[in-house]
PDB file of N, CA and C in Angstrom:
ATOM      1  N   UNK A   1       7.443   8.739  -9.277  1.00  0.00           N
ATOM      2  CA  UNK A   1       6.831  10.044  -9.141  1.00  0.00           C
ATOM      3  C   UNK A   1       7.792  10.950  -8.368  1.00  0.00           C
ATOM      4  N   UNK A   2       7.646  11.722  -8.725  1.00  0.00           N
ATOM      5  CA  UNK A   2       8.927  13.160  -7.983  1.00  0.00           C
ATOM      6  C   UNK A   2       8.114  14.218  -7.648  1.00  0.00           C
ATOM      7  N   UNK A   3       8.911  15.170  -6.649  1.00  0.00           N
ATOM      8  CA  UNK A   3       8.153  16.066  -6.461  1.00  0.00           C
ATOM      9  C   UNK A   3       7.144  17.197  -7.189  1.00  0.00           C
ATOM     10  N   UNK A   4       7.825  17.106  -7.916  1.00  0.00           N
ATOM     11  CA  UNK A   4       7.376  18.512  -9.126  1.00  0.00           C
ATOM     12  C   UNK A   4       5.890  17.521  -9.695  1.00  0.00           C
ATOM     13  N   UNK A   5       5.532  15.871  -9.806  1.00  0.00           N
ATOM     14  CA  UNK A   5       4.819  15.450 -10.394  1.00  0.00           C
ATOM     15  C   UNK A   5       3.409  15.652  -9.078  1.00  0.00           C
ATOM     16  N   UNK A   6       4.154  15.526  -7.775  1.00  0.00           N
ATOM     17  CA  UNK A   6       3.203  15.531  -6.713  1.00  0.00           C
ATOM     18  C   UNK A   6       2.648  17.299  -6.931  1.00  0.00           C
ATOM     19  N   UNK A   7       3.140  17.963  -6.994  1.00  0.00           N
ATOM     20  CA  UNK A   7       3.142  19.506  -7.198  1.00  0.00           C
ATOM     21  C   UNK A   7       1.889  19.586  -7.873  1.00  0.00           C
ATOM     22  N   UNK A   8       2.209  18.754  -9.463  1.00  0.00           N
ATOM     23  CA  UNK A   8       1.370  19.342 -11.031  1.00  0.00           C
ATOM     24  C   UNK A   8       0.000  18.497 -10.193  1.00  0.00           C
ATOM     25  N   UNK A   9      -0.105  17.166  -9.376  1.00  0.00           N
ATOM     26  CA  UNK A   9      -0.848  16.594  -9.591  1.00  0.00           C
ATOM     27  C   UNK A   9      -2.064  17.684  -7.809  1.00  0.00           C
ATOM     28  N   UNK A  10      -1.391  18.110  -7.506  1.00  0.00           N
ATOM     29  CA  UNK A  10      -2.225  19.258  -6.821  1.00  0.00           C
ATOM     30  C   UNK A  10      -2.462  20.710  -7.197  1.00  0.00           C
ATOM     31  N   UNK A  11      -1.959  20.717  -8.502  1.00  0.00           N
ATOM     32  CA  UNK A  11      -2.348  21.903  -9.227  1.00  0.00           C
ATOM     33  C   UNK A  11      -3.319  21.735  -9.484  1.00  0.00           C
ATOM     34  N   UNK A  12      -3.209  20.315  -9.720  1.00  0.00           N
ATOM     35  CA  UNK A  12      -4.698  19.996 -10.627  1.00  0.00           C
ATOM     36  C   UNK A  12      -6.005  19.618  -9.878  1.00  0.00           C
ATOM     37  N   UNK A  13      -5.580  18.625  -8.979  1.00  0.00           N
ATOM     38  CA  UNK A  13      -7.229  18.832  -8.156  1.00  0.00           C
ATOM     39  C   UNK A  13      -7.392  19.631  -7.674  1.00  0.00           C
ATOM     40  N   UNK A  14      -6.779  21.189  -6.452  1.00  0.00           N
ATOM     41  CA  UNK A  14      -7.290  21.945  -5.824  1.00  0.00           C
ATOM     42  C   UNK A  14      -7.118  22.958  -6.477  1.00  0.00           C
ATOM     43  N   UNK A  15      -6.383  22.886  -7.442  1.00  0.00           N
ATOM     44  CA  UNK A  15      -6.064  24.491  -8.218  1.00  0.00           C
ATOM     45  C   UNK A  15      -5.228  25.550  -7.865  1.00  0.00           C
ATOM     46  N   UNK A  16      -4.613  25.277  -6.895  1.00  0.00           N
ATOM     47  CA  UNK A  16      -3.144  25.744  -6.035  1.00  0.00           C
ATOM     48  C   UNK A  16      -2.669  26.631  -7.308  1.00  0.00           C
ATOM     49  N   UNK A  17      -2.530  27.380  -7.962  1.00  0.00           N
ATOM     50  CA  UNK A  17      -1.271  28.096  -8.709  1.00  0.00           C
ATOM     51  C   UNK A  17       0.248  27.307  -8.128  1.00  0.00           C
ATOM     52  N   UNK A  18       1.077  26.672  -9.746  1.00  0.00           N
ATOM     53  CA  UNK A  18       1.842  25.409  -9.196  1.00  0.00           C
ATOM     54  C   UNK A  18       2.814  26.313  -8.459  1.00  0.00           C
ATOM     55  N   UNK A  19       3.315  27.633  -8.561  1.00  0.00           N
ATOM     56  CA  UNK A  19       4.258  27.785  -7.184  1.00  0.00           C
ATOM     57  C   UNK A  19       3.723  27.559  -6.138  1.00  0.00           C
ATOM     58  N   UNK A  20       2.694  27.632  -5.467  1.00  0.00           N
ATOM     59  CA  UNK A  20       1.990  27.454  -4.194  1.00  0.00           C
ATOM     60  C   UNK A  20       2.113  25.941  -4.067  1.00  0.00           C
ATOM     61  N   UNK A  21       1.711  25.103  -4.949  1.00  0.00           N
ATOM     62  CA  UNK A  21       1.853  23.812  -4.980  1.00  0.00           C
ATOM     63  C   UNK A  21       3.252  23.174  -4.300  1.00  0.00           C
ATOM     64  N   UNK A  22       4.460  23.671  -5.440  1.00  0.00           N
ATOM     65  CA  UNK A  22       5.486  23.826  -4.892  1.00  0.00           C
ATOM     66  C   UNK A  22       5.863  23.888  -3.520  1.00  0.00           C
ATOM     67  N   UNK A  23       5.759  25.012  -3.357  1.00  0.00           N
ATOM     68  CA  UNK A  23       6.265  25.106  -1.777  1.00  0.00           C
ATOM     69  C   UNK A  23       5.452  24.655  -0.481  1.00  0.00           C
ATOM     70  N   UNK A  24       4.116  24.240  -1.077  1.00  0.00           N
ATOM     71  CA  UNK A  24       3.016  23.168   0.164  1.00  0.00           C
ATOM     72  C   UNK A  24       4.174  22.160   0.294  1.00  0.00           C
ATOM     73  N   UNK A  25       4.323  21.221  -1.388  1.00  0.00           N
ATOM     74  CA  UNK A  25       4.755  19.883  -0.983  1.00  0.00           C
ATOM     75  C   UNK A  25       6.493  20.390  -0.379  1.00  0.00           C
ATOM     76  N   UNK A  26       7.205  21.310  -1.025  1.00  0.00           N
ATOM     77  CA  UNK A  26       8.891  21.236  -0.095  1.00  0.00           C
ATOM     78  C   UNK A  26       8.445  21.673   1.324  1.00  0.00           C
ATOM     79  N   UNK A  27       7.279  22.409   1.981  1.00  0.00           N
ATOM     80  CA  UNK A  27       7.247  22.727   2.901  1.00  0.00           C
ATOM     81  C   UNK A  27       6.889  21.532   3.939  1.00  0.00           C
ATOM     82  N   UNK A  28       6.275  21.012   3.124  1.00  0.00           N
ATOM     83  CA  UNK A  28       5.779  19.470   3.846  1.00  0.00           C
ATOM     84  C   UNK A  28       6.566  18.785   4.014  1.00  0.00           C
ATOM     85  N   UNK A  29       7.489  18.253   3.327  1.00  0.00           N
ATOM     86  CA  UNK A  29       8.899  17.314   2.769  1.00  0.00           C
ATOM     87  C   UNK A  29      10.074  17.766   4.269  1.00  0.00           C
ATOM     88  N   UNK A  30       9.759  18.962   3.945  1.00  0.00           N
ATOM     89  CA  UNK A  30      11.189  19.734   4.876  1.00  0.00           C
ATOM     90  C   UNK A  30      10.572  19.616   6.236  1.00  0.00           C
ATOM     91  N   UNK A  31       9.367  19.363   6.612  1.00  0.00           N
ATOM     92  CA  UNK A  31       9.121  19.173   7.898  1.00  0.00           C
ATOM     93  C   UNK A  31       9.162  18.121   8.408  1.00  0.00           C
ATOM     94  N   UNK A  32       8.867  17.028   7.341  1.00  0.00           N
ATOM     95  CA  UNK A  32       9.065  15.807   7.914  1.00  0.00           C
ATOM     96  C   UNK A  32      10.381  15.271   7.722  1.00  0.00           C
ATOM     97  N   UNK A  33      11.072  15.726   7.484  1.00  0.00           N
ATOM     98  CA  UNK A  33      12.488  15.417   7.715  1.00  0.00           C
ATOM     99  C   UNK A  33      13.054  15.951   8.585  1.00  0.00           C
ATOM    100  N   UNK A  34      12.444  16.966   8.863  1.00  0.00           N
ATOM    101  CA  UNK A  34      13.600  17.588  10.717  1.00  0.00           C
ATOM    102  C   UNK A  34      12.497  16.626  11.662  1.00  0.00           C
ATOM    103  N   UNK A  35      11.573  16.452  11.514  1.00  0.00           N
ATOM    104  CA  UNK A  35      10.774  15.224  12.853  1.00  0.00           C
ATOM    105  C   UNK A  35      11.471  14.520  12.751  1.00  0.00           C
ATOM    106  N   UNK A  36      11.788  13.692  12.030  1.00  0.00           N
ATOM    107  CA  UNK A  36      12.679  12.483  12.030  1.00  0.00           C
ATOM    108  C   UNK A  36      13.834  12.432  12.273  1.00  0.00           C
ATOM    109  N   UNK A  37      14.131  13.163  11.904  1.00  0.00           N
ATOM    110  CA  UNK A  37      15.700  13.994  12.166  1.00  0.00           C
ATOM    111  C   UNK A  37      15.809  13.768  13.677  1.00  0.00           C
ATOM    112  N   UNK A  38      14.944  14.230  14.097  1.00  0.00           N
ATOM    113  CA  UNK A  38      14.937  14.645  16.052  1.00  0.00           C
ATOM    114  C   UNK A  38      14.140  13.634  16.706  1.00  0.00           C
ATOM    115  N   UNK A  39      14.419  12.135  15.699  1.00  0.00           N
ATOM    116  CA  UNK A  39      13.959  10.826  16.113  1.00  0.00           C
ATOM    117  C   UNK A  39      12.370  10.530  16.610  1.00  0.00           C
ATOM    118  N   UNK A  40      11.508  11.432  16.677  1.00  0.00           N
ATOM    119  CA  UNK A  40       9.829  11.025  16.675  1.00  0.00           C
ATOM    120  C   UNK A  40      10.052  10.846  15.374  1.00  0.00           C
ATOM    121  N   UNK A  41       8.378  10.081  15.410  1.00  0.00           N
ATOM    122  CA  UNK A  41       7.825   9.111  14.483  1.00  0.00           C
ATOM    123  C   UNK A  41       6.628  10.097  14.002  1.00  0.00           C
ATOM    124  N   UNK A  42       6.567   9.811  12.730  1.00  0.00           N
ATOM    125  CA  UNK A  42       5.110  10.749  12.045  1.00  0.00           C
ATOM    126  C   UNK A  42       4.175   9.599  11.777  1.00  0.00           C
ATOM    127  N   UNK A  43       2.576  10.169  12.096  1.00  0.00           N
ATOM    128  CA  UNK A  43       2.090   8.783  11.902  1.00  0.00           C
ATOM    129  C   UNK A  43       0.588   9.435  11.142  1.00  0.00           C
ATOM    130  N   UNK A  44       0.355   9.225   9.739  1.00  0.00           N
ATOM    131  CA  UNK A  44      -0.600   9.549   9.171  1.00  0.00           C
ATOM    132  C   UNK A  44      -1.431   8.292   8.762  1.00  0.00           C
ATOM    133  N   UNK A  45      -2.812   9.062   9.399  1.00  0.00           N
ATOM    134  CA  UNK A  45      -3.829   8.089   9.623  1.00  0.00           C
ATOM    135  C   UNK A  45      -4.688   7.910   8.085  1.00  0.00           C
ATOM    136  N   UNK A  46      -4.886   6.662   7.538  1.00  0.00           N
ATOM    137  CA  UNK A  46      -4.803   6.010   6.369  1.00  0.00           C
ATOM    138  C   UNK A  46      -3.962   5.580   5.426  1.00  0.00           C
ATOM    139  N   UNK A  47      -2.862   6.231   6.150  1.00  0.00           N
ATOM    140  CA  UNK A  47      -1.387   6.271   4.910  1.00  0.00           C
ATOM    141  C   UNK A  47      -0.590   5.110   5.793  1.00  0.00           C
ATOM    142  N   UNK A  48       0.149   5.579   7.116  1.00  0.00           N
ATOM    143  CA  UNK A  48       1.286   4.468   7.158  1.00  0.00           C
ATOM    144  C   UNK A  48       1.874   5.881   8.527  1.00  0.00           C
ATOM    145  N   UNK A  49       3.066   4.900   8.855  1.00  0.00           N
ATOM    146  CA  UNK A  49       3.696   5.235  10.003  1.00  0.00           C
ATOM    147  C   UNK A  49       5.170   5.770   9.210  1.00  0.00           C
ATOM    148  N   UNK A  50       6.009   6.441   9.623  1.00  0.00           N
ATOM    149  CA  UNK A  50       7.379   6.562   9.220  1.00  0.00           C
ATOM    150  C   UNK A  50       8.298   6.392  10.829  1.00  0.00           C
ATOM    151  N   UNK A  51       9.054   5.823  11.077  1.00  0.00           N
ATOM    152  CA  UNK A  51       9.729   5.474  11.944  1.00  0.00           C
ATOM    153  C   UNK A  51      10.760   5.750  12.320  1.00  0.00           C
ATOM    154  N   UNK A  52      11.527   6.217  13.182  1.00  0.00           N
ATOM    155  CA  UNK A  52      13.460   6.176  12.908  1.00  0.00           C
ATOM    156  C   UNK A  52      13.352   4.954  14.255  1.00  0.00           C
ATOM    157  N   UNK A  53      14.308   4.164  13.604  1.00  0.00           N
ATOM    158  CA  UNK A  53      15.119   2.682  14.295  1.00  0.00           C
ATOM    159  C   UNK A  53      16.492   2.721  14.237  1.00  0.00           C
ATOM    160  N   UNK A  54      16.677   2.101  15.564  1.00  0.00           N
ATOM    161  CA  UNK A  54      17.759   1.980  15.923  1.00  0.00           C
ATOM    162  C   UNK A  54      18.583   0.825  14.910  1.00  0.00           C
ATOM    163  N   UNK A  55      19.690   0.754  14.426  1.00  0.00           N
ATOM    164  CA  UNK A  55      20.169  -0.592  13.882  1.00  0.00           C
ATOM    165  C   UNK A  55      21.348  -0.768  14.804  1.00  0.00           C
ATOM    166  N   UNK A  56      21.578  -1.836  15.324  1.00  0.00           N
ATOM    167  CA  UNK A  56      22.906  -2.380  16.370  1.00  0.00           C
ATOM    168  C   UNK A  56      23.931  -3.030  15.277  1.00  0.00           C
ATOM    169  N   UNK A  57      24.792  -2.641  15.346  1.00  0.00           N
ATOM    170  CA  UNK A  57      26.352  -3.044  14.955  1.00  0.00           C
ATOM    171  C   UNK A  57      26.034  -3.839  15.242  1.00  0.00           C
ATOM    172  N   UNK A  58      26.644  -4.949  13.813  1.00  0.00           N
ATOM    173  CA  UNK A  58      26.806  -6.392  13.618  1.00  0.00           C
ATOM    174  C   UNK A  58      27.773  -6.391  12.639  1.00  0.00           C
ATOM    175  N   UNK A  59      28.151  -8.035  12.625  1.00  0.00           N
ATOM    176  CA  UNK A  59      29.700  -7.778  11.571  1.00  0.00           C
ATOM    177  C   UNK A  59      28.888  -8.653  10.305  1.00  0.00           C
ATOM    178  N   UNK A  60      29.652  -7.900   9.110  1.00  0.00           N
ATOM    179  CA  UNK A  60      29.701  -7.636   7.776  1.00  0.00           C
ATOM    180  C   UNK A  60      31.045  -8.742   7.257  1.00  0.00           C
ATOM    181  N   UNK A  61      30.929  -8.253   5.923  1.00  0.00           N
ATOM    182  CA  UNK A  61      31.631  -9.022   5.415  1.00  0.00           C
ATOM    183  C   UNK A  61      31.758  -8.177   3.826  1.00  0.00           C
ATOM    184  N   UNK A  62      33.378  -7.604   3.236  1.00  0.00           N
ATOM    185  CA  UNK A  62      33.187  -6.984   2.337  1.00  0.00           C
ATOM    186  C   UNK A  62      33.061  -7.871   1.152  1.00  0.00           C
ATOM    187  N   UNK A  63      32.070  -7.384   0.066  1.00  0.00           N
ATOM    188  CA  UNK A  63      31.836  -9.052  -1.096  1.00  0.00           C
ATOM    189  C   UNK A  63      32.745  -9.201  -1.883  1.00  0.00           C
ATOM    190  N   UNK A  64      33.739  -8.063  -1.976  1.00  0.00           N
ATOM    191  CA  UNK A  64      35.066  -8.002  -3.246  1.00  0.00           C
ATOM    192  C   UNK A  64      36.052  -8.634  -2.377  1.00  0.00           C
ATOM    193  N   UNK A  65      36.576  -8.493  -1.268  1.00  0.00           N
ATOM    194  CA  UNK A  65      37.811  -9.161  -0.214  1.00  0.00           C
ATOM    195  C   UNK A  65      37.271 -10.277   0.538  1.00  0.00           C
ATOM    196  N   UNK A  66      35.981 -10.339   0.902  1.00  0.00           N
ATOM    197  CA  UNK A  66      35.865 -11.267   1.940  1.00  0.00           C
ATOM    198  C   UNK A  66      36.337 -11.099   3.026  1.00  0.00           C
ATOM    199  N   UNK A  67      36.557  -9.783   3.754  1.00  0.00           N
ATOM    200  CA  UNK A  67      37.772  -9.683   4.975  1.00  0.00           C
ATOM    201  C   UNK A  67      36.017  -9.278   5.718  1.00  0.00           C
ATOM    202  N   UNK A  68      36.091  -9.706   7.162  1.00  0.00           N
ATOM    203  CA  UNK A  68      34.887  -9.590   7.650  1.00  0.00           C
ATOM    204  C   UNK A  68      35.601  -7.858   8.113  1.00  0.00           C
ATOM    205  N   UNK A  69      34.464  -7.282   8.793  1.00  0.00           N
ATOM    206  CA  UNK A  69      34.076  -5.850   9.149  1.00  0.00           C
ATOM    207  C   UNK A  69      33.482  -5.178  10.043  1.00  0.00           C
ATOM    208  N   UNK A  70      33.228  -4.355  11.221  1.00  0.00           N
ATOM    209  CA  UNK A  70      32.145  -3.953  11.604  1.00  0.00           C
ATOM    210  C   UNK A  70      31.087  -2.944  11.309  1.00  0.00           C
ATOM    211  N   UNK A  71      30.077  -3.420  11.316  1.00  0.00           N
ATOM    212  CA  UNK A  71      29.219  -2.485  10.747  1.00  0.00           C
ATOM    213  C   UNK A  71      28.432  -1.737  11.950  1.00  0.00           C
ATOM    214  N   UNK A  72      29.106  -0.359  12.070  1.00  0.00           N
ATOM    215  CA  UNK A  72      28.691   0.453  13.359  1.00  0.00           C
ATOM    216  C   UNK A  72      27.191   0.859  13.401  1.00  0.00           C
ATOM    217  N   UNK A  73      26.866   0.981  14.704  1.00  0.00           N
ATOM    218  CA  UNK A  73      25.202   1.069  15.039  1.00  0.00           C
ATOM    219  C   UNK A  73      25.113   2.447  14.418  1.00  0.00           C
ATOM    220  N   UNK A  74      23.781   2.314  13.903  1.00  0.00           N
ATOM    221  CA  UNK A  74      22.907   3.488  13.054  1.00  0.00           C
ATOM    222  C   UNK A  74      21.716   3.539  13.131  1.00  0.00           C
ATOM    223  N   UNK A  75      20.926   4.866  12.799  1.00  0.00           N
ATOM    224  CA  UNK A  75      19.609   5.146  12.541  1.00  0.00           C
ATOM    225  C   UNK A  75      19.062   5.023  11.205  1.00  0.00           C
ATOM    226  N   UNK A  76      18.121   4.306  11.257  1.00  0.00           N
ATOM    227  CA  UNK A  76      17.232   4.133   9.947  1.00  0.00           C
ATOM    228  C   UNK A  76      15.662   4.206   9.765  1.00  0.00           C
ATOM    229  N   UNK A  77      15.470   4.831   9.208  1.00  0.00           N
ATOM    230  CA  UNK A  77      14.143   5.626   8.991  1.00  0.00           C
ATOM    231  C   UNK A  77      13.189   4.079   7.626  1.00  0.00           C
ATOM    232  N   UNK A  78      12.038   3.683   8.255  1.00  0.00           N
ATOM    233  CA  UNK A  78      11.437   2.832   8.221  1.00  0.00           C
ATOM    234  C   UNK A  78      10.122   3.515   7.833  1.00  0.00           C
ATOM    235  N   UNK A  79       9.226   2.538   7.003  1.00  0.00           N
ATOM    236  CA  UNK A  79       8.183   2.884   6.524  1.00  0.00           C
ATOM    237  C   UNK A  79       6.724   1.962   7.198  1.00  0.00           C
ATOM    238  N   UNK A  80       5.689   2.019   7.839  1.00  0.00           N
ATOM    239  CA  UNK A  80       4.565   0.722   8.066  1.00  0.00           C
ATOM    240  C   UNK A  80       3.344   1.265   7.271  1.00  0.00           C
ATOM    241  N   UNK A  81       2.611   0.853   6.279  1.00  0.00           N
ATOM    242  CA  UNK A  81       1.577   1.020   5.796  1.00  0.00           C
ATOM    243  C   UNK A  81      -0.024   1.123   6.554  1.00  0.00           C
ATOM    244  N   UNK A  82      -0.611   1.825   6.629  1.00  0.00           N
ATOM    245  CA  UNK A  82      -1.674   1.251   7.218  1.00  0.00           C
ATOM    246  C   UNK A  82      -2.339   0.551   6.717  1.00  0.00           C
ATOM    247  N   UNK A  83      -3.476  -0.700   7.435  1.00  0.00           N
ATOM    248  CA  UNK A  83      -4.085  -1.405   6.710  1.00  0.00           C
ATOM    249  C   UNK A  83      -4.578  -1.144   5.660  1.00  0.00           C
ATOM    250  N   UNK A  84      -5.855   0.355   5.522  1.00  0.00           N
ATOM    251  CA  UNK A  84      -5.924   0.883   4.755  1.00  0.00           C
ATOM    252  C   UNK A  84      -5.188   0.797   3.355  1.00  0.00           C
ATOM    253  N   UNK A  85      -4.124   1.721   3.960  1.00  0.00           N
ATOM    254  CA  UNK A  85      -3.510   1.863   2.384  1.00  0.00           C
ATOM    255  C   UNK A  85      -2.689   0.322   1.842  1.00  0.00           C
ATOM    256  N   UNK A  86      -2.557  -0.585   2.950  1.00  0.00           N
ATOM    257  CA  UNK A  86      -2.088  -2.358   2.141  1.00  0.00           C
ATOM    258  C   UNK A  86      -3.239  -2.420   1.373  1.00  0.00           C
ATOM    259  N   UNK A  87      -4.484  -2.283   1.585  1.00  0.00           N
ATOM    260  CA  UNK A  87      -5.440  -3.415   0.769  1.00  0.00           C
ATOM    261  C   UNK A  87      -5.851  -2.324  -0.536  1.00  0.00           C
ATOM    262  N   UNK A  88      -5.742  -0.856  -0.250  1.00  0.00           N
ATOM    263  CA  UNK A  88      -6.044  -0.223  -1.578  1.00  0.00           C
ATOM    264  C   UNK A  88      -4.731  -0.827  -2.552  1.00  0.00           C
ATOM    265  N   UNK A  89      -3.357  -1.125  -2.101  1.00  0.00           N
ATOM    266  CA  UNK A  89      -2.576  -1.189  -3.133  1.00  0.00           C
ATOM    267  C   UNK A  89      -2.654  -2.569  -3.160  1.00  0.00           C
ATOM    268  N   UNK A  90      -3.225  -4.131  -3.037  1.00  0.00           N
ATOM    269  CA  UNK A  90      -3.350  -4.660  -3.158  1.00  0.00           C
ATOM    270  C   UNK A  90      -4.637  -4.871  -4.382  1.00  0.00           C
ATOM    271  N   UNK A  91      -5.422  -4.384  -4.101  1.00  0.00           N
ATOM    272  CA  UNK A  91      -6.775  -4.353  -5.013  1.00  0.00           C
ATOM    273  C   UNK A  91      -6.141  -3.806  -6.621  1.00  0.00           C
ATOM    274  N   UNK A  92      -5.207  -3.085  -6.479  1.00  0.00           N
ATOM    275  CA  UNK A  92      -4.496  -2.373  -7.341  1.00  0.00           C
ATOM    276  C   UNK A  92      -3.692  -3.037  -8.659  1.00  0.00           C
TER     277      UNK A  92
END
């Protein structure tokens, strides 16, 4: 699913005119990416948590050379489901 499908599919239940649709969901999209961006966590209740984590440098190994590597510490943005939404997509 892509944005434009999240868009049509709130055209359709609330009746948004789809530019309005449009720019709800990029307006939404674009906000939760500067939160995260600026490392808080968004946490929507029935849906799931989104996270930014720390990852610590550890050594690698490239799979074409085999020459080991370091793989420098980074941020990574993580997903937790809420119970909720595990057992609806389980039933599923």
């Amino acid at each position: 699913m892509t944005k434009a499908d999240l868009a049509d599919r709130l055209y359709e239940k609330v009746g948004l005119p789809k530019k309005e649709a449009t720019a709800i969901i990029e307006t939404l999209f674009g906000s939760m990416k500067g939160i995260l961006a600026e490392g808080e966590s968004i946490k929507i209740t029935g849906f799931g948590t989104f996270l930014v984590r720390k990852k610590n440098s550890r050594k690698g190994r490239n799979p074409k050379t085999g020459a080991e590597l370091e793989i420098e510490q980074r941020k990574v943005v993580s997903f937790k489901p809420s119970l909720q939404f595990k057992a609806l997509v389980e039933k599923v």
